[in-house]
PDB file of N, CA and C in Angstrom:
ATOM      1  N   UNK A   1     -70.110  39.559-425.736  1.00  0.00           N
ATOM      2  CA  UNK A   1     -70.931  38.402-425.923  1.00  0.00           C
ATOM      3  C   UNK A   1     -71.735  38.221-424.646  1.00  0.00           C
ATOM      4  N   UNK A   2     -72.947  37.908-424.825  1.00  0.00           N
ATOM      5  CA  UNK A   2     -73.724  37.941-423.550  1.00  0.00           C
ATOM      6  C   UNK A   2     -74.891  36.831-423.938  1.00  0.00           C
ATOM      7  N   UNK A   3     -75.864  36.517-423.085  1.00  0.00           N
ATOM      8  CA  UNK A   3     -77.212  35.879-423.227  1.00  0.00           C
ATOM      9  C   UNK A   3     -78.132  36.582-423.011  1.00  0.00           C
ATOM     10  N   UNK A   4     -79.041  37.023-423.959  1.00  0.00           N
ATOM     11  CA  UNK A   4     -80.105  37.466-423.825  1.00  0.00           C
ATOM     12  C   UNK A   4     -81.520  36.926-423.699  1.00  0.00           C
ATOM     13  N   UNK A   5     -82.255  37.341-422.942  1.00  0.00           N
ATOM     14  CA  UNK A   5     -83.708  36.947-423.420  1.00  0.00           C
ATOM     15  C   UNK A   5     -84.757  37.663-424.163  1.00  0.00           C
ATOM     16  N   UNK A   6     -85.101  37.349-424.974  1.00  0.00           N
ATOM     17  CA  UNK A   6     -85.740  37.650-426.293  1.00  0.00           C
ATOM     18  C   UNK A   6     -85.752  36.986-427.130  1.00  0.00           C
ATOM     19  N   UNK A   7     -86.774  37.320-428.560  1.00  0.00           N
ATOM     20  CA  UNK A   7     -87.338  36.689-430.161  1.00  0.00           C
ATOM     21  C   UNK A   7     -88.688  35.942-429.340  1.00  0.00           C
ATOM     22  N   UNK A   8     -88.725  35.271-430.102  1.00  0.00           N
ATOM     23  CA  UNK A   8     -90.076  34.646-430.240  1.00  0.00           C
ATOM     24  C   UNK A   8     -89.947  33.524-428.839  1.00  0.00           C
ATOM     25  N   UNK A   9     -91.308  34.137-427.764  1.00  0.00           N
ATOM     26  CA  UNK A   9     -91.523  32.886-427.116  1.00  0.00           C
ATOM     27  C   UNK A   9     -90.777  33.247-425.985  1.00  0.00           C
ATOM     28  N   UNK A  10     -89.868  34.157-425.941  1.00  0.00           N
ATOM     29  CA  UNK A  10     -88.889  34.996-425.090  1.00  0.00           C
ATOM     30  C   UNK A  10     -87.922  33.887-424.012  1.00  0.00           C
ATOM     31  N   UNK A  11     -87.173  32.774-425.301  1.00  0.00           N
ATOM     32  CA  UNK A  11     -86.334  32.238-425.659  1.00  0.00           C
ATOM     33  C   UNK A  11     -85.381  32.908-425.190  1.00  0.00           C
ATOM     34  N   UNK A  12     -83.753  32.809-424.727  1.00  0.00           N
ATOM     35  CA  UNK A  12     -82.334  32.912-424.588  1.00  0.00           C
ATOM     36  C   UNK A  12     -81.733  32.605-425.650  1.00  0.00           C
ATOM     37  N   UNK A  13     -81.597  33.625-426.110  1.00  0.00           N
ATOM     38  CA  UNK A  13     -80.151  33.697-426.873  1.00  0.00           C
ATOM     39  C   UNK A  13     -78.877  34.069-427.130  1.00  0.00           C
ATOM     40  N   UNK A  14     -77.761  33.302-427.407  1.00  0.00           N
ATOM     41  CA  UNK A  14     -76.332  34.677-426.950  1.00  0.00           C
ATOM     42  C   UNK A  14     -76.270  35.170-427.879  1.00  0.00           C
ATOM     43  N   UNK A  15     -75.676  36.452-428.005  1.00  0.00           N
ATOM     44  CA  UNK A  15     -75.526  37.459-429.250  1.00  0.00           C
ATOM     45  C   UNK A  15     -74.044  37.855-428.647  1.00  0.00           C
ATOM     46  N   UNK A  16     -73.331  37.792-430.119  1.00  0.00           N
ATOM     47  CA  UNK A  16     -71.945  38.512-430.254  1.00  0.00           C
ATOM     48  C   UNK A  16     -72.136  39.569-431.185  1.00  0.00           C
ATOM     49  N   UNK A  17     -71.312  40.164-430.525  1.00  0.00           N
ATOM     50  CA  UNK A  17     -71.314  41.447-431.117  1.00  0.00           C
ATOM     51  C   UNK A  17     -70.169  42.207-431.569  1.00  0.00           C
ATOM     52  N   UNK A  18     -69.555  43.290-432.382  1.00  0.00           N
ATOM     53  CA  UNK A  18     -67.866  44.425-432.052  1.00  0.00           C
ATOM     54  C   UNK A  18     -67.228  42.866-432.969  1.00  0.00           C
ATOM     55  N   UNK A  19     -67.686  42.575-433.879  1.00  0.00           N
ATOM     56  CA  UNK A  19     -67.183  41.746-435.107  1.00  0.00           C
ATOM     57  C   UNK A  19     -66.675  42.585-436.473  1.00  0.00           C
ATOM     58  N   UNK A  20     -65.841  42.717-436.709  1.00  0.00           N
ATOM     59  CA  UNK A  20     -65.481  43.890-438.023  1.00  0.00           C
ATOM     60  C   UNK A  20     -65.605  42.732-439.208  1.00  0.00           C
ATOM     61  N   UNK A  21     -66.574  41.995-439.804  1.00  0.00           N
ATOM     62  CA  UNK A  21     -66.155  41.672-440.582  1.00  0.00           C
ATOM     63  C   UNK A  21     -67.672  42.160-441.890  1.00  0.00           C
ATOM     64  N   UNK A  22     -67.162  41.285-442.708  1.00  0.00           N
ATOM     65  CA  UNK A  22     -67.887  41.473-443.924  1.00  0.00           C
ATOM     66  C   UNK A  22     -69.205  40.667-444.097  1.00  0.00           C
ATOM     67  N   UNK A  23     -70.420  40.831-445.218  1.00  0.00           N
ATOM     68  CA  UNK A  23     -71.315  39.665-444.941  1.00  0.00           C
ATOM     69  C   UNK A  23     -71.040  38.009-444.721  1.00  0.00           C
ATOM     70  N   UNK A  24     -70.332  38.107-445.663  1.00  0.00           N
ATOM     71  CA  UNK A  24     -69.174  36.453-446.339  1.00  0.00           C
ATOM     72  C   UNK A  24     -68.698  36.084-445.041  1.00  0.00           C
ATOM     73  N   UNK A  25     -68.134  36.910-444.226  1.00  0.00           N
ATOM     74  CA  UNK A  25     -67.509  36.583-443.224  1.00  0.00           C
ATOM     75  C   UNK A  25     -68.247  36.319-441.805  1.00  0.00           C
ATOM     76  N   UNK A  26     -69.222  36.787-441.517  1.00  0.00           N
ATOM     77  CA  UNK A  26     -70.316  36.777-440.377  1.00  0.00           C
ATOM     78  C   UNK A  26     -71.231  35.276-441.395  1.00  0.00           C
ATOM     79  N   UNK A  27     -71.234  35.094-441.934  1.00  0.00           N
ATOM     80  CA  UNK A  27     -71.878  33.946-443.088  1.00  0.00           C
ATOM     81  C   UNK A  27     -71.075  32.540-442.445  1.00  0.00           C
ATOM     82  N   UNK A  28     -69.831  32.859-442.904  1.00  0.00           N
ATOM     83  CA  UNK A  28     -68.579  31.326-442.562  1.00  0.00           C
ATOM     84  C   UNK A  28     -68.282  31.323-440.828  1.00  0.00           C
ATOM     85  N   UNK A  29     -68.532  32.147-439.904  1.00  0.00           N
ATOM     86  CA  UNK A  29     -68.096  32.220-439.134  1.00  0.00           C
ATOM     87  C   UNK A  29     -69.476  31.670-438.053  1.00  0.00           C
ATOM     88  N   UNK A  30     -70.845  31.667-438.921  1.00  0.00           N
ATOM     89  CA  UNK A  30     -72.477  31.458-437.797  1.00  0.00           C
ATOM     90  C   UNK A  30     -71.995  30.365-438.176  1.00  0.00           C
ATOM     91  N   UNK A  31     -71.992  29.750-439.246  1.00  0.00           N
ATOM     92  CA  UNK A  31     -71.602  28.395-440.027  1.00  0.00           C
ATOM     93  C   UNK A  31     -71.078  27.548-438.765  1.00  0.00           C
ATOM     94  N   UNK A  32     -69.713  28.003-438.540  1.00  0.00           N
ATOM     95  CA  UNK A  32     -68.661  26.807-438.138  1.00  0.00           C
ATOM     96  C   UNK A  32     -69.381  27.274-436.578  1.00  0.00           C
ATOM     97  N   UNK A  33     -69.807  28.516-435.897  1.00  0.00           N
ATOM     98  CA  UNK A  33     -69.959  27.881-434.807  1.00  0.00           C
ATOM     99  C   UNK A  33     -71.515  27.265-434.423  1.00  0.00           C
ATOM    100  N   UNK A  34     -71.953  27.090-435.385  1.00  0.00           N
ATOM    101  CA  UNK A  34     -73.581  26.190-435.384  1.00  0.00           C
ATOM    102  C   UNK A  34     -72.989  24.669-435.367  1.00  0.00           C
ATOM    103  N   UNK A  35     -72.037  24.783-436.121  1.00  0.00           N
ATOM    104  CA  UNK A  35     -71.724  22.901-436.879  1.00  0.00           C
ATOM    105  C   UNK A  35     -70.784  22.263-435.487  1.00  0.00           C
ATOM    106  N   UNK A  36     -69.982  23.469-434.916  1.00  0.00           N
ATOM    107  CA  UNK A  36     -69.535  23.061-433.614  1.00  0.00           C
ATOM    108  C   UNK A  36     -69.997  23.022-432.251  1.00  0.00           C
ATOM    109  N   UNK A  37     -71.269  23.994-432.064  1.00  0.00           N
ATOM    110  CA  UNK A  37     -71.693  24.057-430.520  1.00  0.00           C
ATOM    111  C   UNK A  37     -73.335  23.176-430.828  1.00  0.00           C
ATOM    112  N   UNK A  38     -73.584  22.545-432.140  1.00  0.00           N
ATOM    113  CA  UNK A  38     -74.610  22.437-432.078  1.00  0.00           C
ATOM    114  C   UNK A  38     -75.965  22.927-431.551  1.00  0.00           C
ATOM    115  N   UNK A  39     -75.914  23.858-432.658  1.00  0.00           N
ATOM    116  CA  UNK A  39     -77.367  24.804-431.710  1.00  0.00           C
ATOM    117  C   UNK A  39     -77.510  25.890-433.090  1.00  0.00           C
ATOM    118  N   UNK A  40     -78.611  26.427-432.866  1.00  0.00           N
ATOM    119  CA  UNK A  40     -79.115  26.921-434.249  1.00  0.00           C
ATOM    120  C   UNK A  40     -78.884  28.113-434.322  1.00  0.00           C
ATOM    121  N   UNK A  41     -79.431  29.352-435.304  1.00  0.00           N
ATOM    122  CA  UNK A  41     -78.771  30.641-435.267  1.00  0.00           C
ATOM    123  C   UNK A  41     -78.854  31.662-436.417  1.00  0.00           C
ATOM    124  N   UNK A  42     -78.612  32.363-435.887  1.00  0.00           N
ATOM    125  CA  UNK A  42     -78.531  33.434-436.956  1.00  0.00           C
ATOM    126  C   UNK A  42     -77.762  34.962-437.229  1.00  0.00           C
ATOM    127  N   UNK A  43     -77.868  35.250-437.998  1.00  0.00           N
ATOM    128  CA  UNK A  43     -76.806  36.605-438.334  1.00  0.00           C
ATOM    129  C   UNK A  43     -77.929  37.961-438.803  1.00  0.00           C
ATOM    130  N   UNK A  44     -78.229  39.054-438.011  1.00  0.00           N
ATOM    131  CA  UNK A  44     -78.682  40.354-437.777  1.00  0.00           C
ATOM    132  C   UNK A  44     -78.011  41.643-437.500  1.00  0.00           C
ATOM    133  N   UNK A  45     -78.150  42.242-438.713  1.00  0.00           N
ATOM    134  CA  UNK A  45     -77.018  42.888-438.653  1.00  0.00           C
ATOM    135  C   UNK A  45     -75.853  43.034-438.606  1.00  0.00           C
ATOM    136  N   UNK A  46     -75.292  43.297-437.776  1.00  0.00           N
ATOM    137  CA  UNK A  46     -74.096  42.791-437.491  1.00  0.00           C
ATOM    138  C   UNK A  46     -73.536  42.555-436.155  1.00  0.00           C
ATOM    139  N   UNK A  47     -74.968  41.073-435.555  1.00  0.00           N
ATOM    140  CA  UNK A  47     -74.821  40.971-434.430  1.00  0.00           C
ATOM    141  C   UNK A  47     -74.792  39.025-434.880  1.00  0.00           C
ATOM    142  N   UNK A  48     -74.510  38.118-434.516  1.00  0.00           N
ATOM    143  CA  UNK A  48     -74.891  36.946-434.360  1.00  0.00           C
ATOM    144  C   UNK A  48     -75.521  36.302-433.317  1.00  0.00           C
ATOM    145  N   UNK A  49     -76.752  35.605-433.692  1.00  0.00           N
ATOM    146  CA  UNK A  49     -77.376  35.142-432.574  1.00  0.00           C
ATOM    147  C   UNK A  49     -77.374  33.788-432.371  1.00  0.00           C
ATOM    148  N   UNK A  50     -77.188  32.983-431.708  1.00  0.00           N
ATOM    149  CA  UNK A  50     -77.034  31.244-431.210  1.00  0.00           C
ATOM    150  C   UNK A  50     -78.111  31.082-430.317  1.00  0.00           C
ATOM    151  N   UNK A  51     -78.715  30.029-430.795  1.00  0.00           N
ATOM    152  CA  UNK A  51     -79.853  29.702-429.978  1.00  0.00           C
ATOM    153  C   UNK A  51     -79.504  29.343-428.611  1.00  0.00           C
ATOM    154  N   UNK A  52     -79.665  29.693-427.843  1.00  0.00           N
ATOM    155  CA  UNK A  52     -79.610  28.900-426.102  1.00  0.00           C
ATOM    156  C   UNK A  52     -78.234  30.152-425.145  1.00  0.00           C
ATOM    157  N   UNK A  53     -78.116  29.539-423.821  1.00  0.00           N
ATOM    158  CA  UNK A  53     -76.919  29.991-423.407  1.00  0.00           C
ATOM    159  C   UNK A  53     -75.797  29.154-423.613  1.00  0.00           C
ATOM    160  N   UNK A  54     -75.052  29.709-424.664  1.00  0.00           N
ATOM    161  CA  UNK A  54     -74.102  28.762-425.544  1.00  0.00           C
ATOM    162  C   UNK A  54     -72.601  29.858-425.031  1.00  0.00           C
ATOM    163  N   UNK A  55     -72.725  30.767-424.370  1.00  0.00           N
ATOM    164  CA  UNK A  55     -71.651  32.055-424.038  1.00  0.00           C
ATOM    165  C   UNK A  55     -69.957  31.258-423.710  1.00  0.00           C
ATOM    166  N   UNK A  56     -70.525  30.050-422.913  1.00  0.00           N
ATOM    167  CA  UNK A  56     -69.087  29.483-422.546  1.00  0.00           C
ATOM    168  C   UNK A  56     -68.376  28.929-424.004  1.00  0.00           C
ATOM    169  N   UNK A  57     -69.142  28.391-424.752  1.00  0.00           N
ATOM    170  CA  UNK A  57     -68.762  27.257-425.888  1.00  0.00           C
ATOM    171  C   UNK A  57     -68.518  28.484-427.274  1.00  0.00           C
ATOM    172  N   UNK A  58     -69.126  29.113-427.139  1.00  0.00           N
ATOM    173  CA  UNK A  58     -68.673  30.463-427.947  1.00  0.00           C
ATOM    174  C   UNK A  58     -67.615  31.214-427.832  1.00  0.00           C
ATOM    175  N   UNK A  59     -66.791  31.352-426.457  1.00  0.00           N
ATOM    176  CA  UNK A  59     -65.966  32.402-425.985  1.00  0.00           C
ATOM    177  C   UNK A  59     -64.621  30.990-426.543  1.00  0.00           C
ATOM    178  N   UNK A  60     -65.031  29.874-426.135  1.00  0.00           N
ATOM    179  CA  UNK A  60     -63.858  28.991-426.183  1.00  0.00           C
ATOM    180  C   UNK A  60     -63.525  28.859-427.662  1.00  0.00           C
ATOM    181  N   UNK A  61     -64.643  28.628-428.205  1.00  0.00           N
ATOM    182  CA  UNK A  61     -64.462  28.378-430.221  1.00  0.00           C
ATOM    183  C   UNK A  61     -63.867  29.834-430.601  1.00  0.00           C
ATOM    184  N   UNK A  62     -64.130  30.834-430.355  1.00  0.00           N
ATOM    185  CA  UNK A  62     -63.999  32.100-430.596  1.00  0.00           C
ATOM    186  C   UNK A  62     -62.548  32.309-430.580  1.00  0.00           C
ATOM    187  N   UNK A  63     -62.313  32.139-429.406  1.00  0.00           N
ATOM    188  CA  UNK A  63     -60.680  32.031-428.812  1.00  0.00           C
ATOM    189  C   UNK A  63     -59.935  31.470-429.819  1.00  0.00           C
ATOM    190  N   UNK A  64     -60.281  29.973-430.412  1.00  0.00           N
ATOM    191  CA  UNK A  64     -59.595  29.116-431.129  1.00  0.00           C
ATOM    192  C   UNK A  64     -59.763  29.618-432.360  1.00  0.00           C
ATOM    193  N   UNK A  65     -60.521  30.577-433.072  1.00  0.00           N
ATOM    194  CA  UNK A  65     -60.587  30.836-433.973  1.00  0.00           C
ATOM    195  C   UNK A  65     -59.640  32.238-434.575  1.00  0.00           C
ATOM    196  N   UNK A  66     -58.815  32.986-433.352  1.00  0.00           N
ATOM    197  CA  UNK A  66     -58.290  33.965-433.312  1.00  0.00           C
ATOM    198  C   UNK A  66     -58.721  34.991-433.073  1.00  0.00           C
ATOM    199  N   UNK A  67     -59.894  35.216-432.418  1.00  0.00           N
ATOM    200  CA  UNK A  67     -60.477  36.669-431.904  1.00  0.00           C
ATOM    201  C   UNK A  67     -59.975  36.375-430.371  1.00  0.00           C
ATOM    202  N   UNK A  68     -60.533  37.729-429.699  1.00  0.00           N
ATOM    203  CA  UNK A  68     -60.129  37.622-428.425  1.00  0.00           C
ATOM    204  C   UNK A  68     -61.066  38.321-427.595  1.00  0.00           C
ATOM    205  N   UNK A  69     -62.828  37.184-427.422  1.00  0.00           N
ATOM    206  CA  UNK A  69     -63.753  37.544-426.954  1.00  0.00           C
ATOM    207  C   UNK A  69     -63.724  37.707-425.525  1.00  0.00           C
ATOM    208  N   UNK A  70     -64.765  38.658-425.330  1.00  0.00           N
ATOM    209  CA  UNK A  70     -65.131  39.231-423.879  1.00  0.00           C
ATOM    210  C   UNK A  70     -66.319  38.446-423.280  1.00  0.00           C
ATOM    211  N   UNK A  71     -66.543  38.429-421.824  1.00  0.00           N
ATOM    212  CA  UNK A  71     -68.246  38.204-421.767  1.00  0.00           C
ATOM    213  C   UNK A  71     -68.521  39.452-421.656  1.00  0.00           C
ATOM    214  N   UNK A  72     -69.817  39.985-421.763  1.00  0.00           N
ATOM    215  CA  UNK A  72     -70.486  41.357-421.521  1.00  0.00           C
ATOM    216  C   UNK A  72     -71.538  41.016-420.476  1.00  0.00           C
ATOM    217  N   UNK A  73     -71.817  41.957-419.522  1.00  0.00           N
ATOM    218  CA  UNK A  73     -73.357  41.855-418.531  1.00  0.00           C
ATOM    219  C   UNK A  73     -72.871  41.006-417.442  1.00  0.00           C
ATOM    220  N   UNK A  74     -71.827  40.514-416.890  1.00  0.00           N
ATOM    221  CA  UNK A  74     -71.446  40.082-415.899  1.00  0.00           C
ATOM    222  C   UNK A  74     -71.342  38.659-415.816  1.00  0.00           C
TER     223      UNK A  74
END
């Protein structure tokens, strides 16, 4: 999981990534962490993107959700 800069306007966004799941599942999972970190988003491929540097509030929801995220890029 990292913050990138890029999309439109060359905006920050964090992208997670090394997710094994299914569409349904990358679907329920942008869901709950949009409705919890408040911030907007989307699902590409099979990467998820959150609008802003959201990396701390992601790694923590992530955690609570039963994965066991990394930061990436330092």
């Amino acid at each position: 999981m990292q913050p990138t800069r890029g999309g439109k306007g060359g905006k920050t966004v964090t992208v997670i990534s090394g997710l094994d799941l299914d569409p349904a599942g990358f679907k329920s999972l942008l869901k709950k962490l949009k409705t919890r970190i408040g911030s907007g988003g989307t699902v590409k491929e099979e990467l998820i993107e959150l609008q802003g540097d959201q990396v701390d509030l992601a790694l923590e929801l992530l955690s609570k959700e039963g994965y066991r995220p990394k930061r990436a890029g330092g």
